[in-house]
Structures are given as structure tokens and as C-alpha cells.
PDB file of N, CA and C in Angstrom:
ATOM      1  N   UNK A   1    -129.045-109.019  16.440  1.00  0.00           N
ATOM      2  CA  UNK A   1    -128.220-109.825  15.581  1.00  0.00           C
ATOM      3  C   UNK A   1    -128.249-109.295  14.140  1.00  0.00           C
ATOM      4  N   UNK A   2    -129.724-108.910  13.818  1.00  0.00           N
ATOM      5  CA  UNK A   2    -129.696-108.569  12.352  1.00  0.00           C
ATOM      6  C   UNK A   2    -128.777-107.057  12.252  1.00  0.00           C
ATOM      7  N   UNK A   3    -128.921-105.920  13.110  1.00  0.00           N
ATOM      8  CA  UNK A   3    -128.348-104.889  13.177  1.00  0.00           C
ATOM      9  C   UNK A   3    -126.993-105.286  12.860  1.00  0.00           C
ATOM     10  N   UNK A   4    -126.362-105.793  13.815  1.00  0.00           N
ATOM     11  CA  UNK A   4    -124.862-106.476  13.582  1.00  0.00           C
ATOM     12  C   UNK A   4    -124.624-106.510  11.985  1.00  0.00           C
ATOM     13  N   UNK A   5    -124.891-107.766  11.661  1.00  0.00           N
ATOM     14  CA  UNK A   5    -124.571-108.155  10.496  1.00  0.00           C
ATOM     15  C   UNK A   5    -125.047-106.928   9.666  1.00  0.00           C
ATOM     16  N   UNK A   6    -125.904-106.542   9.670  1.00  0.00           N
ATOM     17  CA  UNK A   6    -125.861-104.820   8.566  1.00  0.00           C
ATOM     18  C   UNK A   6    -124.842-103.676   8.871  1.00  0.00           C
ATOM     19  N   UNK A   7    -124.427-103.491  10.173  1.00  0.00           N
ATOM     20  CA  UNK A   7    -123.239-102.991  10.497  1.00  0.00           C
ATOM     21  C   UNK A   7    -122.027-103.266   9.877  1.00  0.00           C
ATOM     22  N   UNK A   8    -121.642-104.832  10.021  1.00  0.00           N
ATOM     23  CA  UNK A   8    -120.715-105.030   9.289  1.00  0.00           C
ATOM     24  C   UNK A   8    -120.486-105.591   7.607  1.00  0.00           C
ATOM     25  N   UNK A   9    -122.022-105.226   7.179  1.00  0.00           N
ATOM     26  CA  UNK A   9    -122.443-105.164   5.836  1.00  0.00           C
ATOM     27  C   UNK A   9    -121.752-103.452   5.130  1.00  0.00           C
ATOM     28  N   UNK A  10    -121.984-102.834   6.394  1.00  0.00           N
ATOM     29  CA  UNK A  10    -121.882-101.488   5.703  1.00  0.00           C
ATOM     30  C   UNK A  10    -119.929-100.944   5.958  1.00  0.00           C
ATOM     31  N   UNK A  11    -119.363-101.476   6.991  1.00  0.00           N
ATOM     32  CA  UNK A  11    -118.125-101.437   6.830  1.00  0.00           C
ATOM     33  C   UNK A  11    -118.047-102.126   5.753  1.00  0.00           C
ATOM     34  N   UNK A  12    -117.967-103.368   5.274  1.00  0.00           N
ATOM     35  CA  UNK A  12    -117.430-103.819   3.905  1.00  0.00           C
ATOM     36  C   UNK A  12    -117.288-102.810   2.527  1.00  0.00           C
ATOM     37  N   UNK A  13    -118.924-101.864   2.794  1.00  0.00           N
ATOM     38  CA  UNK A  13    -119.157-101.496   1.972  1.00  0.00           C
ATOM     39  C   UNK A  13    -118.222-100.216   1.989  1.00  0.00           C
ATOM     40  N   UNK A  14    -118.145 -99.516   3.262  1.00  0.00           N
ATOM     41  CA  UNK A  14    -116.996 -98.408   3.067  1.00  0.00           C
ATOM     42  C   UNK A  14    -115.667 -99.275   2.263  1.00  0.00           C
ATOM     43  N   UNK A  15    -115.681 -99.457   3.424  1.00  0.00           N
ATOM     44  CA  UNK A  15    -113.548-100.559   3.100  1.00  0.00           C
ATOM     45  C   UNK A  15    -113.590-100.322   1.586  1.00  0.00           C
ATOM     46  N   UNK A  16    -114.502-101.313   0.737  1.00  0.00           N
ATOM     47  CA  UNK A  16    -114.246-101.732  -0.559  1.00  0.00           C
ATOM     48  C   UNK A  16    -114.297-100.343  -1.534  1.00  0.00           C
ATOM     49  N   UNK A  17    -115.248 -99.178  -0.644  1.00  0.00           N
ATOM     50  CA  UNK A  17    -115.282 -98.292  -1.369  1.00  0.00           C
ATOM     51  C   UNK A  17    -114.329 -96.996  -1.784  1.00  0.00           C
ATOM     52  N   UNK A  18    -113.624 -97.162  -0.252  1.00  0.00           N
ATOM     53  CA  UNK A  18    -112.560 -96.537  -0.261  1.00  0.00           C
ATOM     54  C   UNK A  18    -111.147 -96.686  -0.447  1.00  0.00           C
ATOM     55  N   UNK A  19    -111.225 -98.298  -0.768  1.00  0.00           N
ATOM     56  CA  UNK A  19    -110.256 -98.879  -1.503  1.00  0.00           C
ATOM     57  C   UNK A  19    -110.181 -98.742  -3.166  1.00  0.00           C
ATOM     58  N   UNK A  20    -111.587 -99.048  -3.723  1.00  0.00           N
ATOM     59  CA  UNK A  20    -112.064 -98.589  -4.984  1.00  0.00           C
ATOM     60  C   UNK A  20    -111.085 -97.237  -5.485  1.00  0.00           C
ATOM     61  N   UNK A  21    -111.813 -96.232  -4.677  1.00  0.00           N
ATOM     62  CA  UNK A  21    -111.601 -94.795  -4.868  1.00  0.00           C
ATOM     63  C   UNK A  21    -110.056 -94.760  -4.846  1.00  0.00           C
ATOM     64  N   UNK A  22    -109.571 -95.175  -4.003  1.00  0.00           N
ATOM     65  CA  UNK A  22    -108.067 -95.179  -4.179  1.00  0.00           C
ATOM     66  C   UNK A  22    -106.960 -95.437  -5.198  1.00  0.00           C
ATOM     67  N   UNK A  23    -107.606 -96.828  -5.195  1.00  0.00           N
ATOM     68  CA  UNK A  23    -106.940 -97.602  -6.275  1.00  0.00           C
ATOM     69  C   UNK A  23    -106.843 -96.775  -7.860  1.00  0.00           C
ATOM     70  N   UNK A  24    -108.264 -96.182  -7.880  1.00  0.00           N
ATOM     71  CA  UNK A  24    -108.330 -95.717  -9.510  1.00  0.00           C
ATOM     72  C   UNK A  24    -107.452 -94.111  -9.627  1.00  0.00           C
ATOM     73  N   UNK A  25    -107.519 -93.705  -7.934  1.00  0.00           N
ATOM     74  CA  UNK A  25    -107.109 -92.095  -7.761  1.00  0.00           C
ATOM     75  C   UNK A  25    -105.431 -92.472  -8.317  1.00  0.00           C
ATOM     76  N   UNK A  26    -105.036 -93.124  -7.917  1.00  0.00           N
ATOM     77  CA  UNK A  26    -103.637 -93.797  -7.733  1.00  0.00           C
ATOM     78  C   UNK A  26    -103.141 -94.488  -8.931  1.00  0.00           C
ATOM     79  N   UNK A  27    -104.111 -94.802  -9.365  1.00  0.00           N
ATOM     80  CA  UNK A  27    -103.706 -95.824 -10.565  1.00  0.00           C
ATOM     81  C   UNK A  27    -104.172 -95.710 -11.939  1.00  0.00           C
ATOM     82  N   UNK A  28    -105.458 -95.360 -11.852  1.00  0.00           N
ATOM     83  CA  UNK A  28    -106.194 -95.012 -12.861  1.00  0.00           C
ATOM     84  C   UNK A  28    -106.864 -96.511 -12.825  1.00  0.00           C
ATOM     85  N   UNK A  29    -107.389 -96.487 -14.171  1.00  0.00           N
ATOM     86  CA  UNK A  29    -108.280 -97.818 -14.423  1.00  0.00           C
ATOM     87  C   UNK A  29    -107.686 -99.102 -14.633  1.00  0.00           C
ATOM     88  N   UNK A  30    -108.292-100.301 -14.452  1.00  0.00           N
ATOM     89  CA  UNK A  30    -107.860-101.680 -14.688  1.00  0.00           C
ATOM     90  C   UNK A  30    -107.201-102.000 -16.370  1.00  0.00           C
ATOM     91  N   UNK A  31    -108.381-101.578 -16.879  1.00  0.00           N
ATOM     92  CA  UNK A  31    -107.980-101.126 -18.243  1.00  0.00           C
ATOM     93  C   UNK A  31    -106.623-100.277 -18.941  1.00  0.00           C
ATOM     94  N   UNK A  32    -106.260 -99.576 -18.104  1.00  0.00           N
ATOM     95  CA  UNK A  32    -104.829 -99.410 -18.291  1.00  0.00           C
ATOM     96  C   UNK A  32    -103.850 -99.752 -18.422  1.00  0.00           C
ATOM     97  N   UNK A  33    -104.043-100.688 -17.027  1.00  0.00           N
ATOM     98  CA  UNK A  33    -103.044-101.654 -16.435  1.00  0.00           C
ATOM     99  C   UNK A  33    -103.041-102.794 -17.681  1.00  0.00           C
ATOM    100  N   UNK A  34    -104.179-103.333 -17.805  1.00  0.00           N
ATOM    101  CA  UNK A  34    -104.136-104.282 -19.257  1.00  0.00           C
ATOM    102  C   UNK A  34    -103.850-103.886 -20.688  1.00  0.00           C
ATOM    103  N   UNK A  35    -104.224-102.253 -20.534  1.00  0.00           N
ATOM    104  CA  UNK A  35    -103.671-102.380 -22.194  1.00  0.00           C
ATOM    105  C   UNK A  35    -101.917-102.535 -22.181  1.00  0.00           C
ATOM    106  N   UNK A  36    -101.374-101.663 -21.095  1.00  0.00           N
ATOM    107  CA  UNK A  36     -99.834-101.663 -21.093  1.00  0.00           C
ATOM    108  C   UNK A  36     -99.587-102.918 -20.876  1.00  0.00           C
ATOM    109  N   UNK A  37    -100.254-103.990 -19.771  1.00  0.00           N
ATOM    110  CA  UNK A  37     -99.516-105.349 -19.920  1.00  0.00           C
ATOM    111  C   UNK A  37    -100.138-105.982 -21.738  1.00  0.00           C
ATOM    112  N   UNK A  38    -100.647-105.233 -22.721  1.00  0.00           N
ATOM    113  CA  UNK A  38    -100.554-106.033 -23.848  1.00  0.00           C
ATOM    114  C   UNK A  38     -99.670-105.184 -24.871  1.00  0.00           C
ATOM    115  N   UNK A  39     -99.377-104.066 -24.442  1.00  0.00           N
ATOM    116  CA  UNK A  39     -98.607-103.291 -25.328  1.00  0.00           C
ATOM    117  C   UNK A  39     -97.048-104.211 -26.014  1.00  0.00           C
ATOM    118  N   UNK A  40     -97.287-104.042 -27.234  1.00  0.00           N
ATOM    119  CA  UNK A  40     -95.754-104.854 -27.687  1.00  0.00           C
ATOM    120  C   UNK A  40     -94.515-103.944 -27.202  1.00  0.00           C
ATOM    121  N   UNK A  41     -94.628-102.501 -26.986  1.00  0.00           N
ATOM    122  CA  UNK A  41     -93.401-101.631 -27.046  1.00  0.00           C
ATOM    123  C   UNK A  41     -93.396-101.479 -25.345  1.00  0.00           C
ATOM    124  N   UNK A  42     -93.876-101.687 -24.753  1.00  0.00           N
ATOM    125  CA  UNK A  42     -93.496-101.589 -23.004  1.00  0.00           C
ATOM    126  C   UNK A  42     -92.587-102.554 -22.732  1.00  0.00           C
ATOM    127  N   UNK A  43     -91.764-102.394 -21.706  1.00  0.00           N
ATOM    128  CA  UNK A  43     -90.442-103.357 -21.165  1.00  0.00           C
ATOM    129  C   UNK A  43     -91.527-104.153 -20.603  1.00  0.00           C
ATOM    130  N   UNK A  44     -90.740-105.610 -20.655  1.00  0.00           N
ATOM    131  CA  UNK A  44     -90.908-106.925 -20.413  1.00  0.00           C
ATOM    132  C   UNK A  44     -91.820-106.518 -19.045  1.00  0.00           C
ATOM    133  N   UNK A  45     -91.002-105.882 -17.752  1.00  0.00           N
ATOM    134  CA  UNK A  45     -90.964-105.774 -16.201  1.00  0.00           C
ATOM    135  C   UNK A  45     -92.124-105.300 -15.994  1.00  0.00           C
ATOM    136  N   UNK A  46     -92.171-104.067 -16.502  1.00  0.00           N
ATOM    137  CA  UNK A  46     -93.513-102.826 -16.646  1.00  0.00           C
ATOM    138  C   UNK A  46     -94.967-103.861 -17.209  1.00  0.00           C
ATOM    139  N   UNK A  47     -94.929-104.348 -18.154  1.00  0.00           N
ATOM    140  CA  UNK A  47     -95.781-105.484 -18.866  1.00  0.00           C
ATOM    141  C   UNK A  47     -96.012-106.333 -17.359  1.00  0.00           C
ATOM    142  N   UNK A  48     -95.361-107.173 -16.995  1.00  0.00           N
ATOM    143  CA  UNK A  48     -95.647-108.452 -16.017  1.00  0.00           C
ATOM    144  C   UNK A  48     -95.872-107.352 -14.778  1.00  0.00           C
ATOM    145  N   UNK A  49     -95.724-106.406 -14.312  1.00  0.00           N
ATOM    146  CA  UNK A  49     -96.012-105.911 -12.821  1.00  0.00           C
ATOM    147  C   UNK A  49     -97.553-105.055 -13.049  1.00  0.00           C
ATOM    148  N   UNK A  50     -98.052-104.787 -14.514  1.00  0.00           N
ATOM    149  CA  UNK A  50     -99.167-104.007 -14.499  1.00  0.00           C
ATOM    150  C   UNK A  50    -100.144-105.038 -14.708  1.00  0.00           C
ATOM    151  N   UNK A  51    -100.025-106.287 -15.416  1.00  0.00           N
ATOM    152  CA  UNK A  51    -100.730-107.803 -15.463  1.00  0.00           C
ATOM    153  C   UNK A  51    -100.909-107.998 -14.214  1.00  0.00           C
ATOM    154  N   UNK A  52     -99.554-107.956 -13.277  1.00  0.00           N
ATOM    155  CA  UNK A  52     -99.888-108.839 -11.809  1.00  0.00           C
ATOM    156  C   UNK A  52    -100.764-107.814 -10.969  1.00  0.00           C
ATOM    157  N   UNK A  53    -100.450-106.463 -11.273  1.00  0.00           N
ATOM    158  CA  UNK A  53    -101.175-105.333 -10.423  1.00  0.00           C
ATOM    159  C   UNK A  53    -102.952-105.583 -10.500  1.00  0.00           C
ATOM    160  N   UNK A  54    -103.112-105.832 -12.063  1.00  0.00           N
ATOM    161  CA  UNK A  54    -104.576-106.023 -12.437  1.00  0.00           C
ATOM    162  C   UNK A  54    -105.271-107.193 -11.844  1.00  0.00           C
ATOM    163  N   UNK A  55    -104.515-108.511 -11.754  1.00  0.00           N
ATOM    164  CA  UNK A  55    -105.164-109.178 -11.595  1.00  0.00           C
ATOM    165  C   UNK A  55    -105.493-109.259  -9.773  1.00  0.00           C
ATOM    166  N   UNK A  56    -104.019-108.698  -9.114  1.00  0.00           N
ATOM    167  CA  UNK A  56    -104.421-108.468  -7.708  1.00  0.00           C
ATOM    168  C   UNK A  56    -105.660-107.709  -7.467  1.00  0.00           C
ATOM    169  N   UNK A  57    -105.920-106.371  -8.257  1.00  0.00           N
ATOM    170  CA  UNK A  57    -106.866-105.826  -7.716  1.00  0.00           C
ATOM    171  C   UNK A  57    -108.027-106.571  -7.862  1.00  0.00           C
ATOM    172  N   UNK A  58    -108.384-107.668  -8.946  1.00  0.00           N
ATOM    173  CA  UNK A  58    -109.863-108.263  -9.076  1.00  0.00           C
ATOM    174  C   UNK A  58    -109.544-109.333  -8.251  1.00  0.00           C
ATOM    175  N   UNK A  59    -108.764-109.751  -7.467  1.00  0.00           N
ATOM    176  CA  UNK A  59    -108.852-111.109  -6.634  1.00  0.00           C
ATOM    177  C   UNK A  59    -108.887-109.865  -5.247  1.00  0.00           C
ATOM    178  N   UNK A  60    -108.758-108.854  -5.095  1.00  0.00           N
ATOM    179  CA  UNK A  60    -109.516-108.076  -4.156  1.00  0.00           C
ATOM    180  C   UNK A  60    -110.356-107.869  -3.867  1.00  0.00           C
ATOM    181  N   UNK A  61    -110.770-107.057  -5.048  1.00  0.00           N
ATOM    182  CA  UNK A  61    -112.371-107.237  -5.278  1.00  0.00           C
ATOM    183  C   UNK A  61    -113.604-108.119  -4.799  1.00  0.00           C
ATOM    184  N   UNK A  62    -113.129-109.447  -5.497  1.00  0.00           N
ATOM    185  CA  UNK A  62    -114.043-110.481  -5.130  1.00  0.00           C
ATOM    186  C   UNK A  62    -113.717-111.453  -3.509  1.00  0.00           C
ATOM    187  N   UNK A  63    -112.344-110.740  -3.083  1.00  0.00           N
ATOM    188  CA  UNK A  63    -111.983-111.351  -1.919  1.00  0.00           C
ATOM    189  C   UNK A  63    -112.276-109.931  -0.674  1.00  0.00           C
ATOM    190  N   UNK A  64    -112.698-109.340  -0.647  1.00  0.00           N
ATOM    191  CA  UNK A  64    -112.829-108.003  -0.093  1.00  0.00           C
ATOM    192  C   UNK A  64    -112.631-108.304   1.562  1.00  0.00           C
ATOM    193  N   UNK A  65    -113.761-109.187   1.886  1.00  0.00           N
ATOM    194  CA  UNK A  65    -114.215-109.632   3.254  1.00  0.00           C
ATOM    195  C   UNK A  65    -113.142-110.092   3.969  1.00  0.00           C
ATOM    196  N   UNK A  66    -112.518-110.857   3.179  1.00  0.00           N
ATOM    197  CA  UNK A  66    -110.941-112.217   4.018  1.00  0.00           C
ATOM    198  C   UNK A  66    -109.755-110.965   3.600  1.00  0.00           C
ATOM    199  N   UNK A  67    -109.566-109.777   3.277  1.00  0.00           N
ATOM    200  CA  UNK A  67    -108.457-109.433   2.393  1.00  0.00           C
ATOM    201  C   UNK A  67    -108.079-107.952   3.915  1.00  0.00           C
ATOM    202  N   UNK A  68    -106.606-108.299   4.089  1.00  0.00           N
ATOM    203  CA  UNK A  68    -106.587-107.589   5.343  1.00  0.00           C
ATOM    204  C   UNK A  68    -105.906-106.366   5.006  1.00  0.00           C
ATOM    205  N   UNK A  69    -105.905-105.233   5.517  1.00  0.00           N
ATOM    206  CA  UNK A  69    -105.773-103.834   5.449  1.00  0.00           C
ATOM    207  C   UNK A  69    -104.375-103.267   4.886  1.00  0.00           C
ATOM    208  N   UNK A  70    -103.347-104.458   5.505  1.00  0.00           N
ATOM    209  CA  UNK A  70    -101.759-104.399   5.055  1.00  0.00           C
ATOM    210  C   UNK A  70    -101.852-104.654   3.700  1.00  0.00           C
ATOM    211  N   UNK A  71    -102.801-105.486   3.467  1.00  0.00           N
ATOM    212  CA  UNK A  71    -102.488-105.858   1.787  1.00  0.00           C
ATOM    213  C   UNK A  71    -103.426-105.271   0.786  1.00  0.00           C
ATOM    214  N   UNK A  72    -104.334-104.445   1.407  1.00  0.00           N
ATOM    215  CA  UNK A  72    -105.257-103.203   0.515  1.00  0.00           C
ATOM    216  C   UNK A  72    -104.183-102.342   0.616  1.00  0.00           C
ATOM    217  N   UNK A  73    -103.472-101.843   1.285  1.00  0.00           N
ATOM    218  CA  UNK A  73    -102.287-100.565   2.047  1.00  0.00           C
ATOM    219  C   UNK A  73    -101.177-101.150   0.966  1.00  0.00           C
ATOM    220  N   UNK A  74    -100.180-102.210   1.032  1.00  0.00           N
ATOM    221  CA  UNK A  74     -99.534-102.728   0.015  1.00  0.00           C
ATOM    222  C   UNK A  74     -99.861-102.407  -1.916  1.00  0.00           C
ATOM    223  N   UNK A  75    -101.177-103.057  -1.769  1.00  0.00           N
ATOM    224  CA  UNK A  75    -101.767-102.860  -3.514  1.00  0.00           C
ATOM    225  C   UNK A  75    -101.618-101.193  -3.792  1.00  0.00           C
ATOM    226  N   UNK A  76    -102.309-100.538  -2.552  1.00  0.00           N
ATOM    227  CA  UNK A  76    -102.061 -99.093  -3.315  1.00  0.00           C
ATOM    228  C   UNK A  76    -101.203 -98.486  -3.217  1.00  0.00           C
ATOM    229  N   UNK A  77     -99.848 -98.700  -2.452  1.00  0.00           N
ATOM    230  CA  UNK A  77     -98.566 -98.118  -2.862  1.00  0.00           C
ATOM    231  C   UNK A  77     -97.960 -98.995  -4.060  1.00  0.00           C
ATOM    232  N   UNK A  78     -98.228 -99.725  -4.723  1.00  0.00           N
ATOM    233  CA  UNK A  78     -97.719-100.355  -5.533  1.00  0.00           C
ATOM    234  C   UNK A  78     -98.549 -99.976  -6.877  1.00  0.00           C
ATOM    235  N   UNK A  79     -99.673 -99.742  -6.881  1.00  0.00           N
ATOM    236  CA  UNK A  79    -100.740 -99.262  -7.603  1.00  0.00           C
ATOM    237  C   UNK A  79    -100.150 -97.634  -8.017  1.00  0.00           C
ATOM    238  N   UNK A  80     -99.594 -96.752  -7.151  1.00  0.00           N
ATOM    239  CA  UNK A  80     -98.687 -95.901  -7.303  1.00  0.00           C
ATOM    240  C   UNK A  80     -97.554 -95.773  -7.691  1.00  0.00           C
ATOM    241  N   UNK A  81     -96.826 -96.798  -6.974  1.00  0.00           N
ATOM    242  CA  UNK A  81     -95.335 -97.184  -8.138  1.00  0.00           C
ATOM    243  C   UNK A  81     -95.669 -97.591  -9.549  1.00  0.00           C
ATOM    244  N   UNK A  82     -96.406 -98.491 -10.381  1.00  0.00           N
ATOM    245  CA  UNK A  82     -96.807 -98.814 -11.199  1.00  0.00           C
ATOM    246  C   UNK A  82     -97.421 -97.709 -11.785  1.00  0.00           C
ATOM    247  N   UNK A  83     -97.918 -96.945 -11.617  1.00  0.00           N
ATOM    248  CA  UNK A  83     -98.327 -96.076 -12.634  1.00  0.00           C
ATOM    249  C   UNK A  83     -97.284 -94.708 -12.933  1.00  0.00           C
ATOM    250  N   UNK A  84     -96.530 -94.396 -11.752  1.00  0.00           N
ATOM    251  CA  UNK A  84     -95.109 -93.427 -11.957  1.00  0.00           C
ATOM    252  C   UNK A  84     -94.579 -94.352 -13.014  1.00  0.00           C
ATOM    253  N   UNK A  85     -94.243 -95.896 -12.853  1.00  0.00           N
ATOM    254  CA  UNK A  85     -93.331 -96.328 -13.954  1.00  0.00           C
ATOM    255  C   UNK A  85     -94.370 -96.365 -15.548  1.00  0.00           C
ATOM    256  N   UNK A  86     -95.567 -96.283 -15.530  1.00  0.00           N
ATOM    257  CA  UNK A  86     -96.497 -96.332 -16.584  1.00  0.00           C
ATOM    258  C   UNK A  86     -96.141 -94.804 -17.548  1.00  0.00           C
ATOM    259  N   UNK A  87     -96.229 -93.673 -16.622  1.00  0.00           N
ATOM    260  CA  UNK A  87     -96.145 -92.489 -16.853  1.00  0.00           C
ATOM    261  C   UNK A  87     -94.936 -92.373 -17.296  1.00  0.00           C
ATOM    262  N   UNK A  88     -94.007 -92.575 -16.549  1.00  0.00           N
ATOM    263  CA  UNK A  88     -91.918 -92.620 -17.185  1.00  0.00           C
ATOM    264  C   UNK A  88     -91.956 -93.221 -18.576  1.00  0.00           C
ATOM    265  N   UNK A  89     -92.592 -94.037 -18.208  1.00  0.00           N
ATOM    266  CA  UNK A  89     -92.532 -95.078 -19.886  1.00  0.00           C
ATOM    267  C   UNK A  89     -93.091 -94.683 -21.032  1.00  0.00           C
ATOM    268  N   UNK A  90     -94.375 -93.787 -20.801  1.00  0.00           N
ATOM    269  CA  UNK A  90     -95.085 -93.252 -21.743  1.00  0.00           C
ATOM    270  C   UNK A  90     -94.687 -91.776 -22.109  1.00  0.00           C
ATOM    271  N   UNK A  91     -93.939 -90.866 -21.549  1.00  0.00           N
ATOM    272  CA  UNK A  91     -92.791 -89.670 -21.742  1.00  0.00           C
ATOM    273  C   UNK A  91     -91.856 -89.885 -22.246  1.00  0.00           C
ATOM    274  N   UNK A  92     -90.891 -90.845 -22.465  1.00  0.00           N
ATOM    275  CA  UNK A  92     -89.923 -91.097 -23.203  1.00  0.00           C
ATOM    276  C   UNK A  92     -90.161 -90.993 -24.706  1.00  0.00           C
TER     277      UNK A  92
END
């Protein structure tokens, strides 16, 4: 029984880790995402989707266990769109 539960102690620990790794490969840091959602000169859209991006990833975070694979898979293609539009925005 105890094996078990350390088994699936240590998947969590991949999952979250290789979600981690992703997220930042893809996105860069949380901190990003928040300074552009406080930036006065970023569009309105770009502002509210890098706020909502940030705060999804920390209700991930702390939801890791209940949080299912479509919607880790979802955050990081979106975690990718969001930062192509971060990058467009910051080249202009």
C-alpha cells in the first residue's frame, strides 16, 4: 500500500515537472505574463489573456493532482500563443 501511494507520489512529481518545464520553455516566466498584463502600452486583449494565462498556471500548480492532461495540453498551447502575441507586440 505504502509503495503505491509513493508511486503515485512520484508520477505527480514527473506530471508537475514536466508541465513546469514546459510551461516556462513555451512561455517564459509568470513574471512576464504579469508585467505585460500591467504594462500601460500593451492592447487591452494581450493584457487580460497574459493575466488569465498567469493566474491559470498557479491554480495548476496548486491543483496539480485533480487537473487533467487536456487542460495541462490546452494551458501550453495557449502558453505558446500568448507569448508569439507577447513577442509581436514587443517588435513593433
Amino acid at each position: 500500500m505504502k509503495e503505491q501511494a509513493a508511486a503515485n507520489d512520484m508520477v505527480d512529481y514527473d506530471r508537475i515537472g514536466r508541465f513546469i518545464y514546459a510551461f516556462h520553455r513555451m512561455c517564459g516566466s509568470v513574471e512576464t505574463l504579469s508585467d505585460t498584463a500591467q504594462d500601460a502600452n500593451a492592447p487591452r486583449e494581450l493584457k487580460d489573456r497574459a493575466a488569465r494565462l498567469a493566474r491559470n498556471y498557479e491554480h495548476i500548480l496548486a491543483n496539480i493532482a485533480s487537473t487533467a492532461d487536456s487542460e495541462l495540453e490546452s494551458t501550453l498551447r495557449l502558453a505558446s500563443e500568448v507569448r508569439a502575441e507577447i513577442d509581436n507586440w514587443r517588435s513593433v
